[in-house]
Protein backbone atom coordinates (compact mmCIF):
# COMPACT_ATOMS: atom_id res chain seq x y z
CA UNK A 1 0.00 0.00 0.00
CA UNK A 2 2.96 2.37 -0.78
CA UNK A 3 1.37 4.21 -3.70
CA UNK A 4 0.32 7.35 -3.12
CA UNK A 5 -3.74 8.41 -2.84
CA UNK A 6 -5.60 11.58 -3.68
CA UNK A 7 -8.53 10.53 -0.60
CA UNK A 8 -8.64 7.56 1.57
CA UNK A 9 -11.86 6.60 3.14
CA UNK A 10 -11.57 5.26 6.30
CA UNK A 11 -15.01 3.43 7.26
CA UNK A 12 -17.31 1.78 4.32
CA UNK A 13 -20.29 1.60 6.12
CA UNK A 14 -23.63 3.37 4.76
CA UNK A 15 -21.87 7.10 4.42
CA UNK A 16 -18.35 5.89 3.61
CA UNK A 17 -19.48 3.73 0.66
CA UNK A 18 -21.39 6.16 -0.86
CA UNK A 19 -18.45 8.74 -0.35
CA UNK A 20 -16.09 6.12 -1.30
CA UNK A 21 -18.69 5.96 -4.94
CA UNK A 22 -19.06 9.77 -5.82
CA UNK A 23 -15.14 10.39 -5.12
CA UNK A 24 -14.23 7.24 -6.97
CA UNK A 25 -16.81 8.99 -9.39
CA UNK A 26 -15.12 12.04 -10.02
CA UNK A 27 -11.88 10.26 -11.05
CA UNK A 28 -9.62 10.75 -8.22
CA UNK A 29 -7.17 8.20 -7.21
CA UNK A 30 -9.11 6.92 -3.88
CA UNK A 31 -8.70 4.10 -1.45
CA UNK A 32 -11.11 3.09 0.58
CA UNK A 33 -10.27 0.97 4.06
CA UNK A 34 -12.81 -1.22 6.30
CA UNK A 35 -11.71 -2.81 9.57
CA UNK A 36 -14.16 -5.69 8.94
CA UNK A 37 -15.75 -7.53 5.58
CA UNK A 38 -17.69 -4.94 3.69
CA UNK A 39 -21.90 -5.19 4.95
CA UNK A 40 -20.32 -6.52 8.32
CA UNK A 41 -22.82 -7.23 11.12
CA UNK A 42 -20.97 -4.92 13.90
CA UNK A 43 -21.57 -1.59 13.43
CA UNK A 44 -24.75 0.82 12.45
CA UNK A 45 -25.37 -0.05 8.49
CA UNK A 46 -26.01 -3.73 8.40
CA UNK A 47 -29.17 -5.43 8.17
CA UNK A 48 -31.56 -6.12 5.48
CA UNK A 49 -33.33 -3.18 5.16
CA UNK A 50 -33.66 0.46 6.38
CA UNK A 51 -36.90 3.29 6.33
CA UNK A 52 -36.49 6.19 3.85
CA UNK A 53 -39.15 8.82 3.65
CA UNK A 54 -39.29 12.53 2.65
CA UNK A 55 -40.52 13.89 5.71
CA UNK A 56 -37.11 14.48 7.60
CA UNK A 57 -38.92 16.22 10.50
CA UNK A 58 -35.88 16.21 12.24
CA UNK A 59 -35.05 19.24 11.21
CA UNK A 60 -35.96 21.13 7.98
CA UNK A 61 -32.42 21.37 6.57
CA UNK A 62 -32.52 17.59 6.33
CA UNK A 63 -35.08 17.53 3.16
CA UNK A 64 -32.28 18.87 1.05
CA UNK A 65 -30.12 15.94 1.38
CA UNK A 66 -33.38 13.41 1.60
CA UNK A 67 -33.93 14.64 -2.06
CA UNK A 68 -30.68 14.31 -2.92
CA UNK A 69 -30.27 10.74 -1.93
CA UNK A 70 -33.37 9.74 -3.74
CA UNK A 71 -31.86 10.92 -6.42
CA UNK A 72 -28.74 8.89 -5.81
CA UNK A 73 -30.82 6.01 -4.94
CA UNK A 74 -32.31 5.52 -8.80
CA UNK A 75 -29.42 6.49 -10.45
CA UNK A 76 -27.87 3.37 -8.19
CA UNK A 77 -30.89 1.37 -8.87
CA UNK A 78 -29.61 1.85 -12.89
CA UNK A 79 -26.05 1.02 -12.28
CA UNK A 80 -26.72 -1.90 -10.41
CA UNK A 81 -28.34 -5.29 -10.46
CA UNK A 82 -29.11 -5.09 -6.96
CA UNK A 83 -32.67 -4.23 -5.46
CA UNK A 84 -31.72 -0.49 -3.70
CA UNK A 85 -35.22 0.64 -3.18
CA UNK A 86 -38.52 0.13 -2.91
CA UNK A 87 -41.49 2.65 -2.62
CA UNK A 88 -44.23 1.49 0.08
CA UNK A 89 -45.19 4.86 1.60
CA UNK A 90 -44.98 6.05 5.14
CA UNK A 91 -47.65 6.34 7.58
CA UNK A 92 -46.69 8.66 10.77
CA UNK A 93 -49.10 8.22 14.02
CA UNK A 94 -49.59 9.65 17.08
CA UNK A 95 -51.93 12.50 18.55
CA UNK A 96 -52.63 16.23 17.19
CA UNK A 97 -50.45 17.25 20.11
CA UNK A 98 -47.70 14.75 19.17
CA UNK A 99 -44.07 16.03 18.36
CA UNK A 100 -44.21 13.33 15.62
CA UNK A 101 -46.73 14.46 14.32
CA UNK A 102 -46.29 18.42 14.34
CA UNK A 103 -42.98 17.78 13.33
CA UNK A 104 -44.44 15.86 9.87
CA UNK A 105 -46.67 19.04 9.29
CA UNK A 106 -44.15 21.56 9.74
CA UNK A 107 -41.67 19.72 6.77
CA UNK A 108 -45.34 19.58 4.46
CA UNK A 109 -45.47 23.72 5.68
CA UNK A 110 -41.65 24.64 5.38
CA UNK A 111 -40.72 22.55 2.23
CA UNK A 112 -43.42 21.61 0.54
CA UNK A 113 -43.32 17.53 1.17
CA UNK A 114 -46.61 16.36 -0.01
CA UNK A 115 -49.07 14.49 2.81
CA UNK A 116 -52.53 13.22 3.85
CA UNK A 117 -53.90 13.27 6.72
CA UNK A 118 -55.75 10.36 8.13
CA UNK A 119 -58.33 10.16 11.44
CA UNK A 120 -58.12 7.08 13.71
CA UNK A 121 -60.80 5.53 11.29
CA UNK A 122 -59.46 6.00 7.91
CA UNK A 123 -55.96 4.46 8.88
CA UNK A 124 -57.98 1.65 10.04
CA UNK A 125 -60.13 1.67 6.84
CA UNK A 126 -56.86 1.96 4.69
CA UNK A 127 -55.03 -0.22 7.03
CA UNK A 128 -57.32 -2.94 8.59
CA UNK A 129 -53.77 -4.38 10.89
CA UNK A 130 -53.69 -0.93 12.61
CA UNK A 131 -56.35 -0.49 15.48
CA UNK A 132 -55.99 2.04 18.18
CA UNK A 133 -57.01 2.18 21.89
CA UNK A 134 -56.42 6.05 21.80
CA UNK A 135 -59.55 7.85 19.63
CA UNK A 136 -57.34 10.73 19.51
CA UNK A 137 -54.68 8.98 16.89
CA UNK A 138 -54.38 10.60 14.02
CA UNK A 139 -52.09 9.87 10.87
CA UNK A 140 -49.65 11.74 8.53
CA UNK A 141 -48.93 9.89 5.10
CA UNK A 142 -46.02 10.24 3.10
CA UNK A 143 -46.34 8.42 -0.48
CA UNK A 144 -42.66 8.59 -1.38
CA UNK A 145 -42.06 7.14 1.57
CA UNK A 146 -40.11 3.38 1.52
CA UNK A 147 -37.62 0.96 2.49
CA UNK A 148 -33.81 1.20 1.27
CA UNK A 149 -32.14 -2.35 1.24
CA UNK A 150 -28.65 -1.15 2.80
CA UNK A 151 -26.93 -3.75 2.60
CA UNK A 152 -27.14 -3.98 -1.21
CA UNK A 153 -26.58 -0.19 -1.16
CA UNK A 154 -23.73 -0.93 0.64
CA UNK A 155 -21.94 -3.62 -1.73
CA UNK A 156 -23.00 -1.42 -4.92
CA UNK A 157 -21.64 1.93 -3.67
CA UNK A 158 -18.29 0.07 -3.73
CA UNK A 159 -18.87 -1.91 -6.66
CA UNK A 160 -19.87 0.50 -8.88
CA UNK A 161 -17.25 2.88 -7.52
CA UNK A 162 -14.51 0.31 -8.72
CA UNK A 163 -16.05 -0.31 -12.05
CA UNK A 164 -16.18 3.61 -12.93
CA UNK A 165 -12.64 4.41 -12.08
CA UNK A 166 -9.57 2.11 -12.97
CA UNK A 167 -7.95 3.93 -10.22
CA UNK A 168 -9.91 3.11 -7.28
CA UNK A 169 -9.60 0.42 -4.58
CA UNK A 170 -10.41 -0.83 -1.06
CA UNK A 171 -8.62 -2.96 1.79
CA UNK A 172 -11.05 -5.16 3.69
CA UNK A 173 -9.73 -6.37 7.23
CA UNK A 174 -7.97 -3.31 7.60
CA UNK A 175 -7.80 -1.62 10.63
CA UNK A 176 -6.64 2.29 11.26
CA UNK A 177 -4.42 2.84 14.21
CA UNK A 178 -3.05 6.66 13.29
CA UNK A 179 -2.17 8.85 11.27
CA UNK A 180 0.67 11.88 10.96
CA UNK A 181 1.64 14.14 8.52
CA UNK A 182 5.06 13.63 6.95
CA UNK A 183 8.36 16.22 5.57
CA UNK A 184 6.25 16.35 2.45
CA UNK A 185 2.49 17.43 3.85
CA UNK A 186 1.65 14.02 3.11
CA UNK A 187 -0.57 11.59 5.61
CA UNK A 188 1.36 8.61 6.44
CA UNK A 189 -1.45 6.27 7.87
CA UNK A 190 -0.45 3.45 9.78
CA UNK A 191 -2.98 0.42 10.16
CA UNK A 192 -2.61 -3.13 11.48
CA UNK A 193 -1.46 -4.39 8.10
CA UNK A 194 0.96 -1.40 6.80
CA UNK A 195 0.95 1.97 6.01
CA UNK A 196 -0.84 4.19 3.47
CA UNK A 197 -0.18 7.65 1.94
CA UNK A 198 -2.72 9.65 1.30
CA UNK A 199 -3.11 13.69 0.50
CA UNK A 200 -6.42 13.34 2.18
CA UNK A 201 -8.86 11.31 4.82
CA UNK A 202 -12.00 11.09 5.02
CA UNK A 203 -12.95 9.49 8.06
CA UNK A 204 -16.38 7.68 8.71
CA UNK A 205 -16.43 5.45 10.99
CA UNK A 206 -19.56 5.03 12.91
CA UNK A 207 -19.25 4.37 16.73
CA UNK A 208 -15.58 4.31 16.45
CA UNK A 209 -15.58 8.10 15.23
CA UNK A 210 -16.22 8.47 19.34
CA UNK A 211 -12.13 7.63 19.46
CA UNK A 212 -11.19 9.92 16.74
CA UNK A 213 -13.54 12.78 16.00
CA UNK A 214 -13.03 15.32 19.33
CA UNK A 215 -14.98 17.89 20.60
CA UNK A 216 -17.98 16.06 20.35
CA UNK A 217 -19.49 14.58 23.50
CA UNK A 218 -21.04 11.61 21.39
CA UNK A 219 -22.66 8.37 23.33
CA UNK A 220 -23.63 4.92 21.90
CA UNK A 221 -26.19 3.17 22.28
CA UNK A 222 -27.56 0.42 22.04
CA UNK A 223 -30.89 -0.46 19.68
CA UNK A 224 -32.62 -3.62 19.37
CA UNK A 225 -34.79 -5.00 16.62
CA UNK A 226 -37.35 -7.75 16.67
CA UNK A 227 -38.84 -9.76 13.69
CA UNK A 228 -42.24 -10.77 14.39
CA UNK A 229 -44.39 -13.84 13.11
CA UNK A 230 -47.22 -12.43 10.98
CA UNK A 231 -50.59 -14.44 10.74
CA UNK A 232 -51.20 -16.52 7.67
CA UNK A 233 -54.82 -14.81 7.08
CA UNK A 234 -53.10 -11.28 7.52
CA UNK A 235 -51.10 -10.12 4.32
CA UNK A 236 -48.47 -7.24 5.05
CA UNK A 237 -46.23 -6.79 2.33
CA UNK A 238 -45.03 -4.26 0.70
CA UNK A 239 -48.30 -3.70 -1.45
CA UNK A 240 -50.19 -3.59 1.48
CA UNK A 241 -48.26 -1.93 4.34
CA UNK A 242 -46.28 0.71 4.47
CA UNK A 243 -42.94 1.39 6.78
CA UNK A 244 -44.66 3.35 9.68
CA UNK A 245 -43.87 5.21 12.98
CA UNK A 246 -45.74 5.26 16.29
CA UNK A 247 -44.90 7.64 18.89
CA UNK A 248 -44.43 6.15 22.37
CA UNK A 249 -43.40 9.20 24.34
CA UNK A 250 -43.76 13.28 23.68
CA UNK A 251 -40.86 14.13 26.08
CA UNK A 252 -38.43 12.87 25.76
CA UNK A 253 -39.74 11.89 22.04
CA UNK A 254 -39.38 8.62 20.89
CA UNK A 255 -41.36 5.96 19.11
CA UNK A 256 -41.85 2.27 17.34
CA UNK A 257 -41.09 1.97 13.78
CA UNK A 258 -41.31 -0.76 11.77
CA UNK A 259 -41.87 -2.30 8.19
CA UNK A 260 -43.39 -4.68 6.05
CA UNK A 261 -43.20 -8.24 5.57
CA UNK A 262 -40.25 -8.33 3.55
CA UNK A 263 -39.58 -11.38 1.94
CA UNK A 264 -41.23 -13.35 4.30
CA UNK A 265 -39.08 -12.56 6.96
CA UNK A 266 -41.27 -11.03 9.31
CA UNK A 267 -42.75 -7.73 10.41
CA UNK A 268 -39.30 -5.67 12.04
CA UNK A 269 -40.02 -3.40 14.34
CA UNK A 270 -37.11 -0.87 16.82
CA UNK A 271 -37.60 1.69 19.15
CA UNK A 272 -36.03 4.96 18.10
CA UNK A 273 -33.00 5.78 20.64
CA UNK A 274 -34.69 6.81 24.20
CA UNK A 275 -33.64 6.38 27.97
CA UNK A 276 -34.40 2.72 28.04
CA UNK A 277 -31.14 2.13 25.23
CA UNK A 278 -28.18 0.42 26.48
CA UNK A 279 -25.08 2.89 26.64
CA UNK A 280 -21.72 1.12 24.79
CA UNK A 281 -18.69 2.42 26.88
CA UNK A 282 -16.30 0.84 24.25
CA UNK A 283 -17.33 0.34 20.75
CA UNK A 284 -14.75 -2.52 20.35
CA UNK A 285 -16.37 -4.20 23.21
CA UNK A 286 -19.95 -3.92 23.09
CA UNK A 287 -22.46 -5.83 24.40
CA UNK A 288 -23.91 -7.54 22.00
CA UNK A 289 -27.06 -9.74 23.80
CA UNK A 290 -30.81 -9.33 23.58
CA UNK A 291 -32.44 -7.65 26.43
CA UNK A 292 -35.74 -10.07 27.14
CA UNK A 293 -37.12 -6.70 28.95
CA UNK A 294 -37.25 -4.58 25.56
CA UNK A 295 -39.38 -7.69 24.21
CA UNK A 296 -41.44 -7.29 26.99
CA UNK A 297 -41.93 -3.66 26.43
CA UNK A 298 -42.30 -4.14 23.27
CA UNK A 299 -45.10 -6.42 22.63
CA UNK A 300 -46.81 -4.20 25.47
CA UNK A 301 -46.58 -0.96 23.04
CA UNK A 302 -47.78 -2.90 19.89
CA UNK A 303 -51.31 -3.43 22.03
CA UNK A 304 -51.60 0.23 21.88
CA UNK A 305 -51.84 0.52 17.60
CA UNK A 306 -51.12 -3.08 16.33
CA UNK A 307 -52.20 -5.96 18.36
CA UNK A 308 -52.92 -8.54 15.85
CA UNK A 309 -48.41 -8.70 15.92
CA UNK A 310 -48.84 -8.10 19.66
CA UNK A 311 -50.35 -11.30 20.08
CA UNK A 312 -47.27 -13.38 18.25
CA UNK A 313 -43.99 -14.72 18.41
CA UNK A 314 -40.84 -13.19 18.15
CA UNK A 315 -39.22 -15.42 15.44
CA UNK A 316 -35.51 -13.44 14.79
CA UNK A 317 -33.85 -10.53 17.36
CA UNK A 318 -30.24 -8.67 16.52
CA UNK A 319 -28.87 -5.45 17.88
CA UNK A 320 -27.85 -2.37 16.28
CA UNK A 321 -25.45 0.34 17.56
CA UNK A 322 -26.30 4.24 17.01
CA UNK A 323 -23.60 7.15 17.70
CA UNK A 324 -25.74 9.93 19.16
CA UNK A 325 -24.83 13.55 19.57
CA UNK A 326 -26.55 15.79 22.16
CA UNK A 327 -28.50 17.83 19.80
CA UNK A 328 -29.46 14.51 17.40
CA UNK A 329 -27.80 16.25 14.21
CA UNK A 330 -25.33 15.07 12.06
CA UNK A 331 -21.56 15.96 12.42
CA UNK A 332 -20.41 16.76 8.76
CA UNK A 333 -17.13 18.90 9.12
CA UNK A 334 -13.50 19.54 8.42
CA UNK A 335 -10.95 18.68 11.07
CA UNK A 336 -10.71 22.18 12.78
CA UNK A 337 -7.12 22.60 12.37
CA UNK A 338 -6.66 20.60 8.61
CA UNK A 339 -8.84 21.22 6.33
CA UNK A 340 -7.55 17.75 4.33
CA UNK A 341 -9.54 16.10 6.90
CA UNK A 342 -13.20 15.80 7.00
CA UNK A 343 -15.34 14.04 9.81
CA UNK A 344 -18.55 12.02 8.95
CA UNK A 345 -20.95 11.33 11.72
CA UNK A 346 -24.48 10.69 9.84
CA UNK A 347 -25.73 9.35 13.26
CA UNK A 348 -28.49 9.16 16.66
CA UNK A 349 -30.14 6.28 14.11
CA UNK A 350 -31.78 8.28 11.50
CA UNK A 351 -28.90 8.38 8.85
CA UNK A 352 -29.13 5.80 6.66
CA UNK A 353 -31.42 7.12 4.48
CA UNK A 354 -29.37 10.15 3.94
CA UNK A 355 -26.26 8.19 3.15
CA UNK A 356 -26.53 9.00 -1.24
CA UNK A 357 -26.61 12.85 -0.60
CA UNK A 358 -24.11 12.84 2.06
CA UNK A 359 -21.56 10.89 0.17
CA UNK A 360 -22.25 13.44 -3.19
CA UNK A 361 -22.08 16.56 -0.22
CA UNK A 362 -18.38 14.82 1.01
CA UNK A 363 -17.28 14.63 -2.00
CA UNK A 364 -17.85 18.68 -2.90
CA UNK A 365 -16.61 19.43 0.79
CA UNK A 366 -13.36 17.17 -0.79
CA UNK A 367 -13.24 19.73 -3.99
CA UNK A 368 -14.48 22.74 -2.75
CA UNK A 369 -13.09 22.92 0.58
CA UNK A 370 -16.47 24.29 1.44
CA UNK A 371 -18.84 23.35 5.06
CA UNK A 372 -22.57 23.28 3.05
CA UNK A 373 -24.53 22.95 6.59
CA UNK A 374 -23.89 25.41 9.61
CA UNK A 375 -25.93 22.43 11.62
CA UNK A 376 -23.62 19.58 11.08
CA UNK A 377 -20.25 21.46 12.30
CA UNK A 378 -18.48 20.54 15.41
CA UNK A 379 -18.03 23.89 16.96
CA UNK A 380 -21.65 23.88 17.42
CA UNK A 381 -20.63 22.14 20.82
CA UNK A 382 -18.62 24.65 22.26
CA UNK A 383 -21.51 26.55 22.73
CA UNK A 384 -22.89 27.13 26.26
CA UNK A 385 -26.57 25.46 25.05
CA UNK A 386 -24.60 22.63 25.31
CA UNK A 387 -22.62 22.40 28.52
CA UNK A 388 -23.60 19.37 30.61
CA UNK A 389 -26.13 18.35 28.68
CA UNK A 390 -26.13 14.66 26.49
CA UNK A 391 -28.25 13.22 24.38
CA UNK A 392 -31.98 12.65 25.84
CA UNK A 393 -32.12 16.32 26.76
CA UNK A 394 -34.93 17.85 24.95
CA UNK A 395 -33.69 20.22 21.72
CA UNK A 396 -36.87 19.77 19.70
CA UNK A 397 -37.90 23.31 18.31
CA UNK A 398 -39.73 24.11 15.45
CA UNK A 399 -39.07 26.00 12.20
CA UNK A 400 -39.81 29.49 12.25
CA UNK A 401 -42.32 29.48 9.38
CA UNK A 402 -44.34 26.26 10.88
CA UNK A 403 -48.04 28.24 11.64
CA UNK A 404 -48.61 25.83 14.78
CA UNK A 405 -51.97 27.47 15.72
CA UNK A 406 -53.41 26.80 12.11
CA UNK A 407 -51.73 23.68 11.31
CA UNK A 408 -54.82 21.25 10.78
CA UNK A 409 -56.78 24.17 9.46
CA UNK A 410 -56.33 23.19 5.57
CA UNK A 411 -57.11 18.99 6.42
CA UNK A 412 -60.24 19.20 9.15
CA UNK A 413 -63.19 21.89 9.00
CA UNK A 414 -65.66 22.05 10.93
CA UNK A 415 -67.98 19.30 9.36
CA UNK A 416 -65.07 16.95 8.98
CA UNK A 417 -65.91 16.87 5.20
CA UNK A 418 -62.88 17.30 3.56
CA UNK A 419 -59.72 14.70 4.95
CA UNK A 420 -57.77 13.37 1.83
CA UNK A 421 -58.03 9.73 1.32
CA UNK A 422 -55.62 7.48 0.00
């Protein structure tokens, strides 16, 4: 590994793939590292399959990169054999006073993201499986809404990356130990198996950035998934559900997502990161068991909205890690001192479906020198908003041009005439 490298990605995960793709894409001589077997199982980007949808009510600045990854997303679908996407739509639930909820109206308000809005009885009407204990549930629908297969995103990021340019390559079983710049301004990175020179680095990797990326008071946890049996007499597939969200708690927010019956292998279903989580003190030694008490709690939540899967087995269970920051946004940034360094931290488990625009946005920041998004940067955290606070603490706010006091106004009158149906 002696030749010299215009950009080495360290991490090819979700985010480092796809940056590992747009720079091999733009014809510069790039090498991309991964501790592990690309698609490994120990990280944040393996599995099956992942939730996209164009409602990023995180926070409005998110919709610009949504659209950009969609975009990335079919032009992927073209390049490669591989199944990257498939459109299902989203449904959103939870009360009129829900944060999940307002959050959903405020991207339709800000940006434009087409929706419907659905009462308690038209989700059940469109969606016999969902029934509801609360008669205050309502429902926000996103068509575009879908599920991303990452692991095949994954694999053809890098494969396409090494078909377009003769000059690009990657290192499995790799690990980084350091890096230092030599009499020549040139990165000498030493890993486990030898040493690479690069005039860049990109680093993105996941819960290890936690050992590399300072400044940034991150904390990983730890996220379990469930596959449930679904009934014979009960079809949920992709033509008939859609991925969906169900929010468990208003402060601090979190909720139950969940998809489809794909491929037979069950209905999935997570908790979004919340106080119950697991914190990882070491991401090389993380505990990686089951927690029969998040079944529990589980199966108790699903009474609440979908209790014909309440009632059945758990057939599969895995763990996923997340790398949260305080504030829930992204850290996209240049090293503070090097600006041949950049930092990706697409994290607090709602990246993935970001991972095609963040890539093409890495690999501008790697010709332009430019920081796009104010939001993602790490001297955000040297603020005093921040001091003592982790993640958990409450930073929802809403966008200024959200018009919370007439937000239903356009989707309920007064004689309830005119909701949208699917």
């Amino acid at each position: 590994m002696e030749d010299l490298y215009d950009i080495t990605v360290i991490g090819l995960g979700g985010h480092g793939s796809s940056t590992f793709f747009h720079v091999a894409k733009n014809q510069y001589k790039v090498l991309g590292i991964e501790q592990y077997k690309i698609a490994h199982n120990l990280g944040s980007s393996h599995g099956d399959t992942r939730i996209t949808r164009k409602l990023t009510f995180e926070d409005p600045v998110y919709y610009d990169l949504v659209e950009s990854s969609f975009q990335v997303f079919e032009e992927l679908s073209k390049l490669s054999k591989k199944q990257i996407f498939k459109k299902t739509g989203g449904l959103f639930m939870g009360t009129k006073d829900s944060n999940l909820v307002n959050q959903c109206l405020m991207i339709n308000q800000v940006k434009g993201v087409p929706i419907q809005i659905l009462c308690k009885d038209q989700i059940t009407a469109n969606f016999p499986h969902f029934e509801f204990e609360n008669e205050d549930i309502i429902g926000v629908f996103d068509e575009n809404a879908g599920v991303l297969f990452a692991e095949n995103c994954i694999q053809a990021f890098i494969e396409e990356g090494l078909k377009i340019n003769k000059d690009a390559r990657i290192v499995e079983n790799c690990k980084y130990l350091k890096h230092q710049k030599n009499e020549e301004d040139i990165f000498e990175i030493v890993t486990d198996i030898g040493k690479i020179k690069s005039k860049k680095i990109v680093f993105a990797c996941g819960m290890w950035n936690v050992n590399i990326i300072k400044g940034v008071p991150f904390e990983i946890r730890k996220i379990q998934l469930f596959w449930f049996n679904v009934p014979p007499q009960i079809d949920l597939g992709m033509q008939k559900c859609p991925i969906f969200m169900y929010e468990v708690s208003k402060n601090p927010m979190y909720y139950v997502y969940g998809f489809p019956n794909v491929q037979n292998q069950g209905i999935k279903l997570g908790f979004s990161p919340n106080q119950h989580c697991k914190i990882i003190e070491n991401p090389n030694f993380p505990t990686r068991s089951v927690d029969t008490f998040e079944k529990v709690r589980m199966k108790h939540i699903l009474q609440e909205f979908f209790p014909c899967i309440s009632k059945e087995n758990v057939i599969d269970e895995k763990e996923c890690f997340v790398t949260l920051t305080p504030d829930e946004n992204f850290v996209i940034d240049f090293d503070q001192e090097d600006k041949n360094i950049i930092y990706i931290s697409p994290c607090s488990g709602h990246g993935f479906k970001y991972t095609g625009g963040v890539g093409k946005l890495v690999s501008e920041m790697v010709e332009n020198q430019k920081v796009y998004y104010d939001l993602f940067r790490i001297k955000r955290f040297e603020g005093s908003q921040y001091k003592g606070k982790r993640w958990g603490d409450s930073f929802i706010k809403f966008d200024e041009g959200f018009d919370q006091k007439n937000r239903f106004r356009k989707y309920f009158n007064n004689n309830n005439n005119n909701r949208p149906s699917l």
